[in-house]
C-alpha atoms as a PDB file:
ATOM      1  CA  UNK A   1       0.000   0.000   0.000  1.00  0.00           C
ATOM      2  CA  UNK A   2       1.329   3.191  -1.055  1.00  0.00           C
ATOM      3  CA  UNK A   3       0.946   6.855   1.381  1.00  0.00           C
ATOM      4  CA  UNK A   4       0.472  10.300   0.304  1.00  0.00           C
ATOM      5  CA  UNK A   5       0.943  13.262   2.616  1.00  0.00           C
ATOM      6  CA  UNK A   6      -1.236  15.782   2.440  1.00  0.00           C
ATOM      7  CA  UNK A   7      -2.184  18.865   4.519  1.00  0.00           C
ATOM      8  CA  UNK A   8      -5.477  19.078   5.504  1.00  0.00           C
ATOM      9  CA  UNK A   9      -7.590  21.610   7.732  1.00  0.00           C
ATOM     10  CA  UNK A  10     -10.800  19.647   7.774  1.00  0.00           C
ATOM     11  CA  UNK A  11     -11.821  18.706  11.295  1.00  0.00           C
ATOM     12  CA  UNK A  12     -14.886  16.800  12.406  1.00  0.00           C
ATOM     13  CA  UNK A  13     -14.833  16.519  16.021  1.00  0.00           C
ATOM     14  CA  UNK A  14     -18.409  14.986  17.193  1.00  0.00           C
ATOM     15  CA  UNK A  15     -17.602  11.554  18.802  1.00  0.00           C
ATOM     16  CA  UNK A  16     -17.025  13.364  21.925  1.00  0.00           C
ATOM     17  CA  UNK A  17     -20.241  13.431  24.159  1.00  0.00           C
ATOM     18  CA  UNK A  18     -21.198  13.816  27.520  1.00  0.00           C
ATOM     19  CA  UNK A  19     -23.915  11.447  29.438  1.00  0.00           C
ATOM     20  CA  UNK A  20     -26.831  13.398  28.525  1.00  0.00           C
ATOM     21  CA  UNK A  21     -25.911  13.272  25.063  1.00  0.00           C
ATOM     22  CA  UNK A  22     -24.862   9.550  24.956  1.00  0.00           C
ATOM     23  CA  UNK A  23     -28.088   8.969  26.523  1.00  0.00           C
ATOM     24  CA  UNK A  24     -30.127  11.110  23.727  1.00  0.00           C
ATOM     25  CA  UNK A  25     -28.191   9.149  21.051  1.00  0.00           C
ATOM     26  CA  UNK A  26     -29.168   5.573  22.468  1.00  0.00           C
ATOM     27  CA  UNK A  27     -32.692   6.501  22.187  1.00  0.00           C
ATOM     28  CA  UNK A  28     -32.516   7.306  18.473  1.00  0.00           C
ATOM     29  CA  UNK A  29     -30.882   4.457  18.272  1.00  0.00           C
ATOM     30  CA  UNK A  30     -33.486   2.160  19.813  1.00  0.00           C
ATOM     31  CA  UNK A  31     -36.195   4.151  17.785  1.00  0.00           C
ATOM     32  CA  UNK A  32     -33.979   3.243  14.617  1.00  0.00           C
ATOM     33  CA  UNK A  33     -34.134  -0.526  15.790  1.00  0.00           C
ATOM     34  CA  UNK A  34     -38.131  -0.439  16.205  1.00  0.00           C
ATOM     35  CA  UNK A  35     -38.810   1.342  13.503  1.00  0.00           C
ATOM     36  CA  UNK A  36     -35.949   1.834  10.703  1.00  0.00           C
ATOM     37  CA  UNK A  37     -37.520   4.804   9.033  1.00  0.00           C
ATOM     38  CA  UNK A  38     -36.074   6.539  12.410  1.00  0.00           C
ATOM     39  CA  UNK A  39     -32.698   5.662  10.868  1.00  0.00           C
ATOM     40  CA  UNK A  40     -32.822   9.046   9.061  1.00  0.00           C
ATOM     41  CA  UNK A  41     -32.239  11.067  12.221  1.00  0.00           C
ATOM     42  CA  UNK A  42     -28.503   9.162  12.779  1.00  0.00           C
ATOM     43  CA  UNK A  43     -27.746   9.371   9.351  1.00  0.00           C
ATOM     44  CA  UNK A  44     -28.433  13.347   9.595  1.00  0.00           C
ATOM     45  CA  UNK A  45     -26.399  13.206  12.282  1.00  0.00           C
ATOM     46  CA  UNK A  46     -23.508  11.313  11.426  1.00  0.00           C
ATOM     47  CA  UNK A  47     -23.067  11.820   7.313  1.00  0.00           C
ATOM     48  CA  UNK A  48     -21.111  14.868   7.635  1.00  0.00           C
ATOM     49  CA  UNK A  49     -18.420  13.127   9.639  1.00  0.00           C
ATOM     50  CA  UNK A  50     -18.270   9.632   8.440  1.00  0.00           C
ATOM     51  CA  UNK A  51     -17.754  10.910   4.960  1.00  0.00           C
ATOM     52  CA  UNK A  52     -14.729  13.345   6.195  1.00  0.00           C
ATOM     53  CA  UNK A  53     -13.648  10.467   7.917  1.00  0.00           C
ATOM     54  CA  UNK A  54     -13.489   8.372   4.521  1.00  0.00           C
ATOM     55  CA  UNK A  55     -12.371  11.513   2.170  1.00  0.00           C
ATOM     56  CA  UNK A  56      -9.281  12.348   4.836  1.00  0.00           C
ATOM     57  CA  UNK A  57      -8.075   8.564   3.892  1.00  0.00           C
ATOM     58  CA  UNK A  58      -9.324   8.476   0.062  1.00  0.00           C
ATOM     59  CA  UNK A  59      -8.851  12.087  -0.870  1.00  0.00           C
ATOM     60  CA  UNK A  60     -11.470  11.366  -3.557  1.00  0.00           C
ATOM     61  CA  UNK A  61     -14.957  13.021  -3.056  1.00  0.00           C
ATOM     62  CA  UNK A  62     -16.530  10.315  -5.605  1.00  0.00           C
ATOM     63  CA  UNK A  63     -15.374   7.092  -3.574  1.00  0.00           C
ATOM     64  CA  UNK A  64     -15.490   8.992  -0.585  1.00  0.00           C
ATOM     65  CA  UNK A  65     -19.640   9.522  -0.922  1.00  0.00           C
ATOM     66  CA  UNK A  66     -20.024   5.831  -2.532  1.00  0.00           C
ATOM     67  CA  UNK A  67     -18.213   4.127   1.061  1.00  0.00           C
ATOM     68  CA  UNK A  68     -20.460   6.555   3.120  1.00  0.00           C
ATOM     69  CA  UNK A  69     -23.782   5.106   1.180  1.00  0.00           C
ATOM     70  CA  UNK A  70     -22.112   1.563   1.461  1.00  0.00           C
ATOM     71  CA  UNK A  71     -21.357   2.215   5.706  1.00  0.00           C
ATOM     72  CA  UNK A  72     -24.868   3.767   5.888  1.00  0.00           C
ATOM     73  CA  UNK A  73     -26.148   0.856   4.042  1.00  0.00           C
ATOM     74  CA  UNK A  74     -24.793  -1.839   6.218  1.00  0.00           C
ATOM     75  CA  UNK A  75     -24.955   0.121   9.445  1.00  0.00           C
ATOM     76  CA  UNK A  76     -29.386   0.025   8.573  1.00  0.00           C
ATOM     77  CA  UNK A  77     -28.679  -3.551   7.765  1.00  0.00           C
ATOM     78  CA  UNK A  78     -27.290  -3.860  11.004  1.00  0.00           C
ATOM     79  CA  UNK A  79     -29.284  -2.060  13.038  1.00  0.00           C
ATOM     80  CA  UNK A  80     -30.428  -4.401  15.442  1.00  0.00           C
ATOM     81  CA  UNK A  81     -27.398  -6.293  16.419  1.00  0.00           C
ATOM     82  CA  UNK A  82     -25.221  -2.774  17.728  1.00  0.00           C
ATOM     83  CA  UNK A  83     -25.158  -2.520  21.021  1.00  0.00           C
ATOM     84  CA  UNK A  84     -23.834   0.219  23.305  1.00  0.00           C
ATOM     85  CA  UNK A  85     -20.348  -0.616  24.941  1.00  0.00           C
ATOM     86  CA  UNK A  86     -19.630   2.927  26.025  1.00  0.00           C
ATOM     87  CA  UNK A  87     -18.764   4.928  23.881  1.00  0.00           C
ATOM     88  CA  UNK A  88     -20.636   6.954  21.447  1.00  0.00           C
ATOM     89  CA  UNK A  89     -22.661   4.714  18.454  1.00  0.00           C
ATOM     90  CA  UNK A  90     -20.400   6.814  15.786  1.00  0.00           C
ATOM     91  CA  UNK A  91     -17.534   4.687  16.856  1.00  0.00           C
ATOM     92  CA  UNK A  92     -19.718   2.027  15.723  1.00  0.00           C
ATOM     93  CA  UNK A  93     -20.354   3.668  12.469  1.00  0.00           C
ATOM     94  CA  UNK A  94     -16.798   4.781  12.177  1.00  0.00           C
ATOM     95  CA  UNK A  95     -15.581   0.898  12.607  1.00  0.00           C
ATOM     96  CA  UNK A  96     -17.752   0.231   9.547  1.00  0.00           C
ATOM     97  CA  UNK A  97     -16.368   3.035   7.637  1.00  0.00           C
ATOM     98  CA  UNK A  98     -13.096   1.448   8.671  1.00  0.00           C
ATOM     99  CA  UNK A  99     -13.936  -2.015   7.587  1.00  0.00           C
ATOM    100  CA  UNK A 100     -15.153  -0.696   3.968  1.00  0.00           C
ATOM    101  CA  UNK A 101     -11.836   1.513   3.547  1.00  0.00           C
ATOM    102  CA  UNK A 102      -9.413  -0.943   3.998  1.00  0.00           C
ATOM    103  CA  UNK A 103     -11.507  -3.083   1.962  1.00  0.00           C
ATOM    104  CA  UNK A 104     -11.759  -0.630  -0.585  1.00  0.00           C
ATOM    105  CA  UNK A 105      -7.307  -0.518  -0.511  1.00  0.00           C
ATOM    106  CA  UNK A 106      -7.420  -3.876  -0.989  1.00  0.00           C
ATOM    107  CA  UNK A 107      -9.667  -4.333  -4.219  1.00  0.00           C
ATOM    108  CA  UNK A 108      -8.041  -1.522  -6.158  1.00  0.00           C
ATOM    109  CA  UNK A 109      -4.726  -0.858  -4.704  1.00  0.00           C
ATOM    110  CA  UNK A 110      -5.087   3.029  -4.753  1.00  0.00           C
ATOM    111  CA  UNK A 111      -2.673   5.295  -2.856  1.00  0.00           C
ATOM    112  CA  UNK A 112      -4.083   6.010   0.642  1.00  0.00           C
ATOM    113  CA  UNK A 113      -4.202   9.200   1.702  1.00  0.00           C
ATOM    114  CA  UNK A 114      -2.174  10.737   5.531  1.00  0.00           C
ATOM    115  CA  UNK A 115      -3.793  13.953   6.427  1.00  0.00           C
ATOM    116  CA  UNK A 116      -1.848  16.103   8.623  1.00  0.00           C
ATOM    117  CA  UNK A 117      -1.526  19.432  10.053  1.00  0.00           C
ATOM    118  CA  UNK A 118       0.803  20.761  11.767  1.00  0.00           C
ATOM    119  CA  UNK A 119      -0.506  20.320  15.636  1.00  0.00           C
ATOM    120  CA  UNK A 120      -0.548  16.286  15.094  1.00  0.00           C
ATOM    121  CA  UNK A 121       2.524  15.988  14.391  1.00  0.00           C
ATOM    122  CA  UNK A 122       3.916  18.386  16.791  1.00  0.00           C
ATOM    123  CA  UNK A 123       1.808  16.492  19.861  1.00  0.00           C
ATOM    124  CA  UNK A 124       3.479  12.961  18.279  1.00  0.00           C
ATOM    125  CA  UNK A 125       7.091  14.670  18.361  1.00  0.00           C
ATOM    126  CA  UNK A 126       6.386  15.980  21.699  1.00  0.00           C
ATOM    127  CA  UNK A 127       5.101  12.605  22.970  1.00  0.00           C
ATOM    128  CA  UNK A 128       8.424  10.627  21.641  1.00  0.00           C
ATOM    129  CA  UNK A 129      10.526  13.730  23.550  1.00  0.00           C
ATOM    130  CA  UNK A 130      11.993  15.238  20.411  1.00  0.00           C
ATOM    131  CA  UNK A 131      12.698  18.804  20.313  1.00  0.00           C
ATOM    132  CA  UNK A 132      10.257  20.805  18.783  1.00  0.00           C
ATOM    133  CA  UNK A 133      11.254  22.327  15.705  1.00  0.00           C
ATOM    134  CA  UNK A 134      10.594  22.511  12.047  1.00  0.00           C
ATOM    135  CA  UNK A 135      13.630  19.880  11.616  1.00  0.00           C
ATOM    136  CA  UNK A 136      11.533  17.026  13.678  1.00  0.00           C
ATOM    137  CA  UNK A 137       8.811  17.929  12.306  1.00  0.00           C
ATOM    138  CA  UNK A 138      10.244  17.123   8.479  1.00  0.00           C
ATOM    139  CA  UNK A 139      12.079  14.223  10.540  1.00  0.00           C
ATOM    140  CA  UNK A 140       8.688  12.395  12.352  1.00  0.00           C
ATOM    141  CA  UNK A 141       6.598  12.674   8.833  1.00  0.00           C
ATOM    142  CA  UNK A 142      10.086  10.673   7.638  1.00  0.00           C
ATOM    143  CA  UNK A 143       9.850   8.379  10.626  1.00  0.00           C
ATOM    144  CA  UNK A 144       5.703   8.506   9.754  1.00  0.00           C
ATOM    145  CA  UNK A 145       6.179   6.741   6.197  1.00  0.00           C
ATOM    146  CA  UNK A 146       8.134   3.550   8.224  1.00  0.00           C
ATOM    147  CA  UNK A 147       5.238   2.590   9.705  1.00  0.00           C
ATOM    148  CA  UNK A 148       2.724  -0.240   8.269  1.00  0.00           C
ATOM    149  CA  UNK A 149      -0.573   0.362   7.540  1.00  0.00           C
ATOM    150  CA  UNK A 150      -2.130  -1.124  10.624  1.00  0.00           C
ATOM    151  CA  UNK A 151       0.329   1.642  12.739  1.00  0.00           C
ATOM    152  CA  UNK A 152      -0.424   4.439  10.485  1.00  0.00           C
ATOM    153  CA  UNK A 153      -4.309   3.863  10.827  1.00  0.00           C
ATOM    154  CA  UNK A 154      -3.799   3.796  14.329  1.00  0.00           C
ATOM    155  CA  UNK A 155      -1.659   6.904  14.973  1.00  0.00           C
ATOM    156  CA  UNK A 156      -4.626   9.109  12.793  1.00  0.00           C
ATOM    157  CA  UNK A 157      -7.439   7.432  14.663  1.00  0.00           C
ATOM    158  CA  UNK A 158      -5.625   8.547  18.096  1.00  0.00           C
ATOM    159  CA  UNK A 159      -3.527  11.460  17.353  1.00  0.00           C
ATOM    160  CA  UNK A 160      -4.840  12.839  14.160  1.00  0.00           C
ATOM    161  CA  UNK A 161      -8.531  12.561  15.047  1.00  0.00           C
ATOM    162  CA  UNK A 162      -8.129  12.858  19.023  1.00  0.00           C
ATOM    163  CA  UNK A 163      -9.868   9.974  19.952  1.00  0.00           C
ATOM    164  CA  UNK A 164     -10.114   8.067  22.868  1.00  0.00           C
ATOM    165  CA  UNK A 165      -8.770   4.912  23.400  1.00  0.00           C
ATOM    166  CA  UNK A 166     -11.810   3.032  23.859  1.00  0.00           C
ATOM    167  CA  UNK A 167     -12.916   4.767  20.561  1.00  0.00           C
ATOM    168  CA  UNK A 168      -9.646   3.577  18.540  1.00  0.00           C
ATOM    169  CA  UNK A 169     -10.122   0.583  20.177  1.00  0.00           C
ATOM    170  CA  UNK A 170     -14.219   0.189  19.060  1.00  0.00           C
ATOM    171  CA  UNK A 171     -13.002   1.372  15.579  1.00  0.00           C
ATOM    172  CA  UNK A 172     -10.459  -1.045  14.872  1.00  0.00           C
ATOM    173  CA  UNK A 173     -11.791  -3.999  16.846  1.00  0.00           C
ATOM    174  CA  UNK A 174      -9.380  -4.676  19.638  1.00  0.00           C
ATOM    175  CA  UNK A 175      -9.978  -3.496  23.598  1.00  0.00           C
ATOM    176  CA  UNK A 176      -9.514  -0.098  24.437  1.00  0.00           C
ATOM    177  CA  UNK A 177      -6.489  -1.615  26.759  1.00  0.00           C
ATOM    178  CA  UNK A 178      -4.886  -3.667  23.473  1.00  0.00           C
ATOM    179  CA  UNK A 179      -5.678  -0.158  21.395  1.00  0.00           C
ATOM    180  CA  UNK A 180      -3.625   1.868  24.191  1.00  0.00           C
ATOM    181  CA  UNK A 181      -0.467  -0.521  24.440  1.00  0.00           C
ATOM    182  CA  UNK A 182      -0.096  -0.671  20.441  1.00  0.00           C
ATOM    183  CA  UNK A 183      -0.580   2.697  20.478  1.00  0.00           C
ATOM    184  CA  UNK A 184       2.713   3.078  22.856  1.00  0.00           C
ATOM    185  CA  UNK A 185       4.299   0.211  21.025  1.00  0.00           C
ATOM    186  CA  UNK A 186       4.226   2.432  17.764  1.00  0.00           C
ATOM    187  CA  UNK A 187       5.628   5.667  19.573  1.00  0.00           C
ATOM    188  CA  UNK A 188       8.622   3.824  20.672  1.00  0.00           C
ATOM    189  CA  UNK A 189       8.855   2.157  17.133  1.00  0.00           C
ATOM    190  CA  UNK A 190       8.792   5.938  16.145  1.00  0.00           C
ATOM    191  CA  UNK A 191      11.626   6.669  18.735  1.00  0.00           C
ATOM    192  CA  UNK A 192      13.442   3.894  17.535  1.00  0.00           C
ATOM    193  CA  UNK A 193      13.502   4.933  13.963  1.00  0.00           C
ATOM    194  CA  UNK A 194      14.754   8.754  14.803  1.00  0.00           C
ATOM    195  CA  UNK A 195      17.246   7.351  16.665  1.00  0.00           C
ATOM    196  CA  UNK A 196      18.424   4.567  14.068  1.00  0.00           C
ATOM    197  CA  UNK A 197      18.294   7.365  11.209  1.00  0.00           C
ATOM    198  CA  UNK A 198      18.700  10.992  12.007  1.00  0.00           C
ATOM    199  CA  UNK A 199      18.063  12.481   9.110  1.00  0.00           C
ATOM    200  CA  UNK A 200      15.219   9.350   8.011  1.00  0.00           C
END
């Protein structure tokens, strides 16, 4: 699989919810389940930022808004089998997305898409303890392109897209303990690699 870099400014932040939201969204939910034309309310809600989600890793608006009818699809399919495991039901959605991207990769080995700005990468050099400067910057998107796609997808979901654990964990289908210590594993990978090669 082949990475592009790009710079992006696009920023969907609504998987973060308190309790009185997380409770509003299970009842859609459960209204959705009973009756699926009540679907439409968490597709309203959630088409905006699924289909960032997919265009930030496709960079193609075309494929980007056939996945999100294809998620949206399988998520109404679906329906009745989610169930709530703490965290919000857009990490559910998001998994899906997941699932249809990487399947997407697969069947027509396109170049997948890093979006970055500026902030993510200076939070990943920070975490790693590299001095902050426009040289480890240029150095830790170097050090970026080393890692396999499994790492990569990982270090957006958590760094790029500030989620929580339990959320990278939902997304990708591991525990939100497994999602934290591979998380760590690939910062000290990164560390590694700076180390190894200076200049990468």
């Amino acid at each position: 699989m082949h990475y592009k870099i790009k710079n992006n400014k696009t920023q969907v932040n609504l998987h973060h919810k308190n309790d009185t939201a997380l409770k509003r969204e299970m009842q859609q939910v459960e209204a959705a389940k009973a009756n699926p034309a009540q679907f439409d309310v968490l597709y309203e809600n959630y088409f905006k930022s699924i289909f960032v989600f997919i265009y930030r890793r496709t960079g193609n608006e075309e494929v980007s808004a056939d996945i999100t009818s294809q998620v949206f699809l399988k998520a109404l399919i679906n329906i009745k089998k989610y169930e709530f495991k703490g965290v919000p039901f857009s990490a559910w959605l998001f998994r899906i997305a997941f699932n249809e991207i990487n399947m997407y990769f697969r069947k027509n080995n396109a170049n997948r898409i890093i979006s970055l700005e500026q902030s993510n990468i200076n939070q990943i050099v920070q975490e790693v303890q590299e001095e902050d400067n426009v040289q480890a910057l240029e150095r830790m998107i170097a050090a970026l392109k080393q890692l396999d796609s499994d790492g990569i997808q990982l270090i957006e979901l958590r760094f790029f897209e500030k989620r929580s654990f339990a959320e990278v964990g939902q997304i990708v289908g591991i525990t939100e303990n497994n999602a934290k210590v591979k998380v760590y594993r690939i910062l000290d990978k990164l560390k590694k690699i700076l180390q190894v090669n200076p200049k990468c």
